[in-house]
Protein backbone atom coordinates (compact mmCIF):
# COMPACT_ATOMS: atom_id res chain seq x y z
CA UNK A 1 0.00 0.00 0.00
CA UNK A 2 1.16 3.92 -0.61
CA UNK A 3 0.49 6.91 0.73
CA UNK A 4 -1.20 10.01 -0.93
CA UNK A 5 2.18 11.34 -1.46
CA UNK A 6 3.33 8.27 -3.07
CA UNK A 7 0.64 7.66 -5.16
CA UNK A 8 0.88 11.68 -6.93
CA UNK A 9 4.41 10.93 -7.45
CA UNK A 10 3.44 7.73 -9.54
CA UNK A 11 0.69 9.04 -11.40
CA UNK A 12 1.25 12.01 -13.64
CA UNK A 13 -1.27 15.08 -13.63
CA UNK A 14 -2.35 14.24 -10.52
CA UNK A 15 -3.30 17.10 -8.45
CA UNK A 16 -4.21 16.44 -4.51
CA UNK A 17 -7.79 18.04 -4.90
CA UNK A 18 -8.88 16.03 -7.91
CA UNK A 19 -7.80 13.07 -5.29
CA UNK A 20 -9.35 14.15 -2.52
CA UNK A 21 -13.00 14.50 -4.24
CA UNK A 22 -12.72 11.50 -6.06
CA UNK A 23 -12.36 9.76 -2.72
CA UNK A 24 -14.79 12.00 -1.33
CA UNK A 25 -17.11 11.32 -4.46
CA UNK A 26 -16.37 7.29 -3.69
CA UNK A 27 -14.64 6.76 -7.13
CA UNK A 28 -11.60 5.36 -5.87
CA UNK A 29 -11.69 3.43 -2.19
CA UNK A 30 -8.31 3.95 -0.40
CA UNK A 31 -8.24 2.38 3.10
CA UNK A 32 -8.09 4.42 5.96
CA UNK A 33 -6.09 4.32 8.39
CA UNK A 34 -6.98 7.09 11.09
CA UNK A 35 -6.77 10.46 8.95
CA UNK A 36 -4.14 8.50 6.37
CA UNK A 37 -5.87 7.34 3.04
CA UNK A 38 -3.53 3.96 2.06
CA UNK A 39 -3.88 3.01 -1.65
CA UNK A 40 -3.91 -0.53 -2.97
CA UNK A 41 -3.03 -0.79 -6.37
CA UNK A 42 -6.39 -1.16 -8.01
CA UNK A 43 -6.57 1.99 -6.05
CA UNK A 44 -3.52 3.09 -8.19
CA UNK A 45 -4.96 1.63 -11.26
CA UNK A 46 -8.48 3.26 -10.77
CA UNK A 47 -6.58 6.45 -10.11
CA UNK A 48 -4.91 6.27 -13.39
CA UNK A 49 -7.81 5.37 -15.40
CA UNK A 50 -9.50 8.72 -13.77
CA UNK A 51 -6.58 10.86 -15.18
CA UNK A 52 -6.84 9.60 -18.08
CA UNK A 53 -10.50 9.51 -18.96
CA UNK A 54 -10.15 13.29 -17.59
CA UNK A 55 -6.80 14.30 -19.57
CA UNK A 56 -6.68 12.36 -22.95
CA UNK A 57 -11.10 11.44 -23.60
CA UNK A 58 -11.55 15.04 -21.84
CA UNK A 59 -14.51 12.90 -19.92
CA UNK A 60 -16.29 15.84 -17.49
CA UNK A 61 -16.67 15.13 -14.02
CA UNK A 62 -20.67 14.97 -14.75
CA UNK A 63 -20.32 12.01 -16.93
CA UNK A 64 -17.91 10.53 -14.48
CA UNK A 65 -20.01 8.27 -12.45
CA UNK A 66 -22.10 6.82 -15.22
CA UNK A 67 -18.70 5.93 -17.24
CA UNK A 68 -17.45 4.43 -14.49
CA UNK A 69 -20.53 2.50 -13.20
CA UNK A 70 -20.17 0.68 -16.91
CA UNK A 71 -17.02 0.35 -16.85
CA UNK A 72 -17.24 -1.72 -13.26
CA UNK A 73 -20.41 -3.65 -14.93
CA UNK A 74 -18.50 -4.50 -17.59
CA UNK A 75 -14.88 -5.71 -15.65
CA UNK A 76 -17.42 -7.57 -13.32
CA UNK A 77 -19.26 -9.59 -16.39
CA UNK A 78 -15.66 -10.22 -17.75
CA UNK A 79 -14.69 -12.01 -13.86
CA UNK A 80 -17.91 -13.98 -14.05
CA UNK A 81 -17.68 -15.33 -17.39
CA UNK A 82 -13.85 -16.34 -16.67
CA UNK A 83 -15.13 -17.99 -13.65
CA UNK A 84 -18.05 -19.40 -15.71
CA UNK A 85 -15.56 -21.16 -18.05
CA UNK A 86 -13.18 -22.11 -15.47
CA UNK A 87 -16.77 -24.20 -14.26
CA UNK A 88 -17.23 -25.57 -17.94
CA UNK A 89 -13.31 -26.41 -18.21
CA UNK A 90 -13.71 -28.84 -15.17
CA UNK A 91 -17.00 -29.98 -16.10
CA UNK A 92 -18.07 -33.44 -17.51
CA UNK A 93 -16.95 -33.78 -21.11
CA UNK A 94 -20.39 -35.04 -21.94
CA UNK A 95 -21.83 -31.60 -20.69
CA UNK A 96 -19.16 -29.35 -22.22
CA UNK A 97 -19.87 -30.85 -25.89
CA UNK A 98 -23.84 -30.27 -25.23
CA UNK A 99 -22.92 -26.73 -24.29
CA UNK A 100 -20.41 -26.11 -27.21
CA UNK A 101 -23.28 -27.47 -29.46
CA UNK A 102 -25.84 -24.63 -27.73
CA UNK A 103 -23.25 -22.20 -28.05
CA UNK A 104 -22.98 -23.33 -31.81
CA UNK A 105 -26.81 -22.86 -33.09
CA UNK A 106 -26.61 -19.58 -31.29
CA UNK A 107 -28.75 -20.39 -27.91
CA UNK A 108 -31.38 -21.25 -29.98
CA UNK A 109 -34.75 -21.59 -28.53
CA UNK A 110 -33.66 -18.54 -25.91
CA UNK A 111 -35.41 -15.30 -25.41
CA UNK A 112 -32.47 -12.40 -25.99
């Protein structure tokens, strides 16, 4: 874990008030320690994603929270669908080929 300080130093156009609202604003979840904010690095990585939807895709802060809501929808469909096939990987070959042949005719049959 780093420290406020540590983590401007590592991430370019950081400024300490854009941090501090973003935490304030919930955006990024450092763990607090007393009045010391310690960041993780998915802390370090949100961080960075923040500058940069701010600096290079000029994102405003209003659109912010809904870019970043999809964004976490989206990263947490791409865990469960890794976890899903890790579940297919170790399941009965017999299941797996009926499942690669629904797969194949598209999920036919199945409301979309």
């Amino acid at each position: 874990m780093i420290t406020r300080a540590m983590l401007r130093e590592l991430v370019a156009g950081l400024e300490a008030a854009d941090l501090e609202r973003w935490v304030a604003e919930a955006w990024v979840r450092p763990e607090r320690r007393g009045a010391d904010l310690l960041f993780r690095e998915i802390d370090v990585a949100r961080v960075r994603l923040l500058v940069e939807l701010r600096d290079e895709l000029a994102l405003g802060e209003e659109a912010m929270p809904v870019v970043l809501s999809l964004l976490d929808q989206l990263y947490a469909a791409r865990r469960q669908m890794r976890l899903l096939c890790e579940a297919i990987g170790q399941a009965p070959e017999e299941l797996r080929r009926s499942l690669a042949a629904h797969l194949e005719r598209g999920g036919a049959g199945q409301d979309e």
